[in-house]
Protein backbone atom coordinates (compact mmCIF):
# COMPACT_ATOMS: atom_id res chain seq x y z
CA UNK A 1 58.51 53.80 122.50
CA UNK A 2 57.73 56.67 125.02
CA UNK A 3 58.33 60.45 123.67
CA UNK A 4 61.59 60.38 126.36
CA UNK A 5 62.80 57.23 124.27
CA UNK A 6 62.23 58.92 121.00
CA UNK A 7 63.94 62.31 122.56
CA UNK A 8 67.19 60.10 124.04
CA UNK A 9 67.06 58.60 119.75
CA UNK A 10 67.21 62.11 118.67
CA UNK A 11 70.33 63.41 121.00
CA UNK A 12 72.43 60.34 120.26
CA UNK A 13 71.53 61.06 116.19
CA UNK A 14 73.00 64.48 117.33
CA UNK A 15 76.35 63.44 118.23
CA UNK A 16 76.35 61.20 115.93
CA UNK A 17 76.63 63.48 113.55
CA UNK A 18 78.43 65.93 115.63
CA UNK A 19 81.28 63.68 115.86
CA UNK A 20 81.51 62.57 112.08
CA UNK A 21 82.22 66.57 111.35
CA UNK A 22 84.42 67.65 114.37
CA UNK A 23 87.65 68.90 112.74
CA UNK A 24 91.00 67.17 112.73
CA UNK A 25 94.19 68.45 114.68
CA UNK A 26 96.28 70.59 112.85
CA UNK A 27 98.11 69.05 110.06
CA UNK A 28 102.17 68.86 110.27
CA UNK A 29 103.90 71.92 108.13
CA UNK A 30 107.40 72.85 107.43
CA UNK A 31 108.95 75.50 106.12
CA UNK A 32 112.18 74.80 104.03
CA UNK A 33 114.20 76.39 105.59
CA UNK A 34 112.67 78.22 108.46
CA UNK A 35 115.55 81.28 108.22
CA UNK A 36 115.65 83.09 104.95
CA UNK A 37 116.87 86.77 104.02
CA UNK A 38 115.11 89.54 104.26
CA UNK A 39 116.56 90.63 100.75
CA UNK A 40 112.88 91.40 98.60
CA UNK A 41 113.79 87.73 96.88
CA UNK A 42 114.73 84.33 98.94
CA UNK A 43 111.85 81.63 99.58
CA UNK A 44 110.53 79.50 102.17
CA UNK A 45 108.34 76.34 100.88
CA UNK A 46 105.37 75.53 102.73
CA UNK A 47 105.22 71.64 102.83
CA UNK A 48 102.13 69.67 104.74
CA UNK A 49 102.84 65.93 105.83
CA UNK A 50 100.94 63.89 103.78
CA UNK A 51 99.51 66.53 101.13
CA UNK A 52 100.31 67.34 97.63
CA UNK A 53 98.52 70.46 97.54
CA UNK A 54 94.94 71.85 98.24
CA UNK A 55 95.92 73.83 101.27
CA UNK A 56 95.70 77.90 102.40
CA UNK A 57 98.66 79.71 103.36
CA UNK A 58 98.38 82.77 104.91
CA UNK A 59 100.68 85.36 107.19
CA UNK A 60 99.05 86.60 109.81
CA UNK A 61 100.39 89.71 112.24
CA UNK A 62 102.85 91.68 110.89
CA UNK A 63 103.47 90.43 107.09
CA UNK A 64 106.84 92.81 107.06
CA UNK A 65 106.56 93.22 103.70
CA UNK A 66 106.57 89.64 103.11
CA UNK A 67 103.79 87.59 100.78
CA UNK A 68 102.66 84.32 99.58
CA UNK A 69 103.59 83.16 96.27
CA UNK A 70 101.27 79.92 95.62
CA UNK A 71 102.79 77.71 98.24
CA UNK A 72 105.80 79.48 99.51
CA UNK A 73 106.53 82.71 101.58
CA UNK A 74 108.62 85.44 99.65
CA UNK A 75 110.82 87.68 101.99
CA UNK A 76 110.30 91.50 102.16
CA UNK A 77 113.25 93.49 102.96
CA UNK A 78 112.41 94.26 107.18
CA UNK A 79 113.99 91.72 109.41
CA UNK A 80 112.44 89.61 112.31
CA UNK A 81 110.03 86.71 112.86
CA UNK A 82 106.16 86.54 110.95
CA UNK A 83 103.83 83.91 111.73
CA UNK A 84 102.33 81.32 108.81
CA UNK A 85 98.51 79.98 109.11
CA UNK A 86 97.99 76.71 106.87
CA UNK A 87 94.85 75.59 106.27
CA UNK A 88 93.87 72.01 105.45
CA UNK A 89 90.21 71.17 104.96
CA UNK A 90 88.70 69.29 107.27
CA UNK A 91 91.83 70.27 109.97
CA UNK A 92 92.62 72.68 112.51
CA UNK A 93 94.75 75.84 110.69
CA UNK A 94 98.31 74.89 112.09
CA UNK A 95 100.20 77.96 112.30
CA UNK A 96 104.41 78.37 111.92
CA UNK A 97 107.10 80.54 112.51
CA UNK A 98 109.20 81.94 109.66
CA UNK A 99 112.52 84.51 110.55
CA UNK A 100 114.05 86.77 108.21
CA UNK A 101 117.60 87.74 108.87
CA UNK A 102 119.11 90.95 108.08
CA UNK A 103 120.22 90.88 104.24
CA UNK A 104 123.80 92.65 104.63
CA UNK A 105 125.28 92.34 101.08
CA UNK A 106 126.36 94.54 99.21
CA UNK A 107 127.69 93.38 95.56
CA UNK A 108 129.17 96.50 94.10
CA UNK A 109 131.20 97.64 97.61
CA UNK A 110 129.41 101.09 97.20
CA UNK A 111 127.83 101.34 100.33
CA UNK A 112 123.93 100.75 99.37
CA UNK A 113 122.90 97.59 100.58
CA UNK A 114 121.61 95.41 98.43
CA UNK A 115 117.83 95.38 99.73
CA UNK A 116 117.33 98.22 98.01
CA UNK A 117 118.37 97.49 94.97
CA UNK A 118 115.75 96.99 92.34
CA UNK A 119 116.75 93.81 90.29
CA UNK A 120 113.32 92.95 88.70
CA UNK A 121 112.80 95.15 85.78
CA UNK A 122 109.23 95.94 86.25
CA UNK A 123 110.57 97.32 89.83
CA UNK A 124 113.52 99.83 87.98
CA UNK A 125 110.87 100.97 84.93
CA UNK A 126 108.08 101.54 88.03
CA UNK A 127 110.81 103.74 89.66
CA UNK A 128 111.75 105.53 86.83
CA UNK A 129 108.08 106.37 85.78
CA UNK A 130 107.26 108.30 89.00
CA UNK A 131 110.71 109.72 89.90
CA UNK A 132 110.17 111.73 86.66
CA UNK A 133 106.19 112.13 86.61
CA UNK A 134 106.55 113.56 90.31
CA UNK A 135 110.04 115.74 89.67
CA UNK A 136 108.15 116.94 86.02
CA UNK A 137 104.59 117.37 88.16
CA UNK A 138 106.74 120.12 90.26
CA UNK A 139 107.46 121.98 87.40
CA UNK A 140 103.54 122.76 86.51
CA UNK A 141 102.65 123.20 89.95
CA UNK A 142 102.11 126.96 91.52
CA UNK A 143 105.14 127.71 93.23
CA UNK A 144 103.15 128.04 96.57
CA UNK A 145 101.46 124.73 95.69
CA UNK A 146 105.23 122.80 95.75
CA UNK A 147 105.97 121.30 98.83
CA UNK A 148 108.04 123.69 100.76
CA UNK A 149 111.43 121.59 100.83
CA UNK A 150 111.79 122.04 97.72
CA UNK A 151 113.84 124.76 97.16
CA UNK A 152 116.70 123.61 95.73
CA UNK A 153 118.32 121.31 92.66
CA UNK A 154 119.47 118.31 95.64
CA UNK A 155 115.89 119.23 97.32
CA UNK A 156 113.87 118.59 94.23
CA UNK A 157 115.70 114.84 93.23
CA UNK A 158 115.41 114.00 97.25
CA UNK A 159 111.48 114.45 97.13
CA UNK A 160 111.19 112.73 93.97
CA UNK A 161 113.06 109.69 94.79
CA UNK A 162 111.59 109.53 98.25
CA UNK A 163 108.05 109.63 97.24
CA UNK A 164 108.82 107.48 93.75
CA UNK A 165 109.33 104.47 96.59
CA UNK A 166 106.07 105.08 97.98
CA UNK A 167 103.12 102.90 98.03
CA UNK A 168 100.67 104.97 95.90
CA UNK A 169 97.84 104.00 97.77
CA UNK A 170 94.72 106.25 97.97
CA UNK A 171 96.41 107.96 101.49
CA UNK A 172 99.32 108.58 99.62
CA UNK A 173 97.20 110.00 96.71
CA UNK A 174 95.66 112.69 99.55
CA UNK A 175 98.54 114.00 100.83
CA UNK A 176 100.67 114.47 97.56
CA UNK A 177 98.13 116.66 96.54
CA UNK A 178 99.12 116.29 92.86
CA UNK A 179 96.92 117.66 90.11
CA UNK A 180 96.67 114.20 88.58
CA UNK A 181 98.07 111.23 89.53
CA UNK A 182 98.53 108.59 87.06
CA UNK A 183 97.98 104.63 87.43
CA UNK A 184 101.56 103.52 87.67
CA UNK A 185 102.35 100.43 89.29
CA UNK A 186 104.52 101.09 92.30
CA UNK A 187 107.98 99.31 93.08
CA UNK A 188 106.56 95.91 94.32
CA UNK A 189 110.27 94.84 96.39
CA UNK A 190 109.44 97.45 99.59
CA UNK A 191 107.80 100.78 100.15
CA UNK A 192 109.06 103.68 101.90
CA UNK A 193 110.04 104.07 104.42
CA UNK A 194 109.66 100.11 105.48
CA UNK A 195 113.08 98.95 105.18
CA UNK A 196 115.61 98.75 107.82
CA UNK A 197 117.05 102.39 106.72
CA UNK A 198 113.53 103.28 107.90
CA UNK A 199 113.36 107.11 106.52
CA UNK A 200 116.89 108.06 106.21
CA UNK A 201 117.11 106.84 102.72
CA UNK A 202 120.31 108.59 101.63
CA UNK A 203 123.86 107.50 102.08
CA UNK A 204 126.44 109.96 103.84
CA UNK A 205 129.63 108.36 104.13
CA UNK A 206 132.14 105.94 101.84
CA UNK A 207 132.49 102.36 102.16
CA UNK A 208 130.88 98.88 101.87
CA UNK A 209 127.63 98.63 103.43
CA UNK A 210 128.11 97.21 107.19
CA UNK A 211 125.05 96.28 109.30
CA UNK A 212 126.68 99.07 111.99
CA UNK A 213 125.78 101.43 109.42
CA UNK A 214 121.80 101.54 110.42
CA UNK A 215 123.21 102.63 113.74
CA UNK A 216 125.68 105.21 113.19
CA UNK A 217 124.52 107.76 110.99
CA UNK A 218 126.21 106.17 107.31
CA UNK A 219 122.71 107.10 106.13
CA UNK A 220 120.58 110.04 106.41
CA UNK A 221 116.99 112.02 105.37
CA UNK A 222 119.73 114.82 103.66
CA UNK A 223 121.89 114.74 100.96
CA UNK A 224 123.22 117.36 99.10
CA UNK A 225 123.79 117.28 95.83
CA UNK A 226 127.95 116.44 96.22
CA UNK A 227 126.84 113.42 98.29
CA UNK A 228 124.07 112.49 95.81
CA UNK A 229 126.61 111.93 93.30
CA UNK A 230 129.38 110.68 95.88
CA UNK A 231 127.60 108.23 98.09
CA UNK A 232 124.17 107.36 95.82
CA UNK A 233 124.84 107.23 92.19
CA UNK A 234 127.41 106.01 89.85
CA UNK A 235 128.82 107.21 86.85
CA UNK A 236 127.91 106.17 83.64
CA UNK A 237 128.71 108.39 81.17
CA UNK A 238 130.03 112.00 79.87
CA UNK A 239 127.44 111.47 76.73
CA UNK A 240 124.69 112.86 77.53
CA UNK A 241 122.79 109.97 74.89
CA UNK A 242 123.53 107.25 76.88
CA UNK A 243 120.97 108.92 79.68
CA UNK A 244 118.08 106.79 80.65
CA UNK A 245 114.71 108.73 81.80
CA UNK A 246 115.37 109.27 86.18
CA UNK A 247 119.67 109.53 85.57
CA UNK A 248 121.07 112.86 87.04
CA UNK A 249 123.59 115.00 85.91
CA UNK A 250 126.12 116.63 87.65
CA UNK A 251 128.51 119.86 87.28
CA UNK A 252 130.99 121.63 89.68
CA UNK A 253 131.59 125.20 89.07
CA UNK A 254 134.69 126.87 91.18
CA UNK A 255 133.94 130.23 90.63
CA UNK A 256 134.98 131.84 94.04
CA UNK A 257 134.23 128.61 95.72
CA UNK A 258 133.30 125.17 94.70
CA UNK A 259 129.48 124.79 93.96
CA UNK A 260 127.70 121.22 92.96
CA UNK A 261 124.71 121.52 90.68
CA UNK A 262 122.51 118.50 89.20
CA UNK A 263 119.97 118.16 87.00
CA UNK A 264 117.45 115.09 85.89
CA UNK A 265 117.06 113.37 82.59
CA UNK A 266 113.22 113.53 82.07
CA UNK A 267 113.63 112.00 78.75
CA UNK A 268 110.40 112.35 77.26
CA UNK A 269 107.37 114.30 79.13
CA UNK A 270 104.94 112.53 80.67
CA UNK A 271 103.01 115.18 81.13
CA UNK A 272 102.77 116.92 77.87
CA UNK A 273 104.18 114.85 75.24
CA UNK A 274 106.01 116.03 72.18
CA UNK A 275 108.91 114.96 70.72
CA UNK A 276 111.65 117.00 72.85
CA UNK A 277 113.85 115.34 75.61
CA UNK A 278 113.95 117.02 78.44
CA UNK A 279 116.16 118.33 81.66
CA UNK A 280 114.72 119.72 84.57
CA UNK A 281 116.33 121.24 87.89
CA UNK A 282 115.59 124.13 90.45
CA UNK A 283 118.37 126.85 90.22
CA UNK A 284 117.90 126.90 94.19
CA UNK A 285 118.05 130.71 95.69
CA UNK A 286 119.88 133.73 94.22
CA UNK A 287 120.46 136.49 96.80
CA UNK A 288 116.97 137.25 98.32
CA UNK A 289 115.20 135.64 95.27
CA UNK A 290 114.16 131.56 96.16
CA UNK A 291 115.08 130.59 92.73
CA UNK A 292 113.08 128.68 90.40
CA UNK A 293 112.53 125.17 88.49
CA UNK A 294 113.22 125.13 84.71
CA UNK A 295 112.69 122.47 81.97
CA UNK A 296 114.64 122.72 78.98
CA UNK A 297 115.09 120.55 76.17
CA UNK A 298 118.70 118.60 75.47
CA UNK A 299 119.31 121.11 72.40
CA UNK A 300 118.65 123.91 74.91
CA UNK A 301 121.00 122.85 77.20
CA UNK A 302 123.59 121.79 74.62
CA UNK A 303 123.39 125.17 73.59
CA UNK A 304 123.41 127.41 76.99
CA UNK A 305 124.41 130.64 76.83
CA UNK A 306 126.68 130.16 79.53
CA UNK A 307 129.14 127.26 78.07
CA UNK A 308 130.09 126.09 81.83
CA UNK A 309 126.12 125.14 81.85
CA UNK A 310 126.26 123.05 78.94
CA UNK A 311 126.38 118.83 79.09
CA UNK A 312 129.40 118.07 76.82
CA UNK A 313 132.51 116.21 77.33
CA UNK A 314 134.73 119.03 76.02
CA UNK A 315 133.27 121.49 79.50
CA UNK A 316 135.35 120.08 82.35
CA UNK A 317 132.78 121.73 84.97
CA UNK A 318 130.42 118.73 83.57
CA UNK A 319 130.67 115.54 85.93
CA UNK A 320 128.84 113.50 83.41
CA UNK A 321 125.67 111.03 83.51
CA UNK A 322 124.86 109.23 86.83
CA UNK A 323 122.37 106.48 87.36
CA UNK A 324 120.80 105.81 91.29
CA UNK A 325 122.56 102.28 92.93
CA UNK A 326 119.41 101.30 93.88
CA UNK A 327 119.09 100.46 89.60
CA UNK A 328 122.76 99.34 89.77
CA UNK A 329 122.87 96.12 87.69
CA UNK A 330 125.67 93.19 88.00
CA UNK A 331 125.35 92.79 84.58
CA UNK A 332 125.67 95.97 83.00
């Protein structure tokens, strides 16, 4: 055989082999069922025709908050469409389309929805951890070093919660600019401000939650500390030892007109540990002086010289304990 024979032998040993490795079409995939809630918790299954397992799954695009648990998508809390990528070996990735509808319950009729409530417990304890760290981290910082919106008691608790539902990623880590900044997991559900409240975190106004209300103003980037207590917390308790660490508490003084003042439960320090509980607040400006942040301990407190200041049952400007809905709990 001529070298042209033996070259035609070699090109058809080519695509022979070509051919025996050319990929399959994509393999058929359904999601069950292809419209779940954007609530932090429903599930879509990821099924491919003919396989028991030993495929990829992937979201490509915008994820929304949304991730793959083994072989099934788990919603985040932002509504719209994401796109799925399945992976077979020895197929073409087929890709599919997943929506997540608007989640717009609200079990306790007090006006937060219910994708932001934190029903896993590792969620409410990684909440609690840095709304207290960051308030407490405040109260060591130089006064000049404190971000400037903080200059009063409602100020303080709104940059604490806000940032406490951060991602604590390393560009978060730069512009908190926070002495130290400890390894706490974050809330896993969503991260501020990538829910459909976008940045106005705080409710404003009574009622249910209604899907109209991400249009109409029902929540806000302010709160004072009356609509903290009104519109974002719930009572729990006028004893003080049924606080948990990240609670607030509340007072109303009248004298010459009606004033609301709150305060958060540290519980323990995080920062420099002992075996005091702890209260902290910012006394927010006096005249032409900007005030100040103070810890004290519970005895302190329970022993202030003014008696209107002081957490008991008996004081009737005391409101009593109030925990965040976001940690409201059906079963509690």
């Amino acid at each position: 055989m001529g070298l042209r024979g033996r070259m035609g032998w070699v090109i058809f040993a080519v695509s022979l082999t070509a051919c025996d490795h050319a990929p399959l079409p994509p393999p058929h995939v359904t999601l069950q069922p292809q419209r779940i809630f954007a609530d932090g918790y429903d599930v879509a299954k990821v099924a491919v025709e003919g396989s028991t397992g030993g495929f990829r799954v992937s979201i490509f695009g915008n994820a929304r908050g949304s991730r793959v648990e083994e072989n099934q998508i788990r919603a985040g809390v932002l509504p719209g469409k994401i796109e799925i990528k399945v992976e077979v070996p020895g197929h073409l990735p087929a890709t599919a389309e997943l929506e997540l509808a608007l989640a717009v319950s609200d079990r306790a009729s007090d006006g937060t929805p219910d994708f932001l409530r934190l029903d896993e417990e590792r969620d409410r304890q990684a909440f609690r951890r840095w709304f207290t760290y960051l308030a407490e981290a405040q109260y060591f910082q130089e006064p000049g070093a404190r971000p400037a919106e903080i200059d009063d008691c409602a100020a303080l608790i709104r940059y604490a919660y806000r940032e406490a539902l951060h991602v604590h990623d390393a560009a978060w880590t730069d512009s908190a600019k926070l002495p130290i900044v400890p390894a706490f997991d974050s809330v896993a559900k969503y991260q501020y401000p990538f829910t459909p409240l976008g940045a106005a975190l705080f409710r404003a106004q009574s009622g249910p939650f209604q899907p109209a209300d991400l249009e109409t103003g029902a929540f806000l980037q302010f709160a004072d500390a009356q609509t903290l207590r009104r519109f974002n917390t719930h009572f729990v308790s006028r004893d003080i030892s049924r606080a948990q660490p990240g609670d607030l508490i509340f007072f109303r003084q009248d004298a010459g007109r009606t004033t609301f003042h709150s305060m958060i439960y540290l519980g323990a320090s995080q920062l420099r540990p002992d075996r005091e509980r702890y209260f902290l607040y910012h006394t927010g400006p006096d005249g032409s002086k900007p005030g100040e942040m103070r810890r004290l301990t519970v005895d302190e407190l329970m022993h202030f010289p003014q008696p209107e200041w002081r957490p008991l049952a008996s004081n009737p400007s005391f409101l009593g304990v109030s925990r965040w809905n976001i940690l409201w709990r059906q079963d509690a």
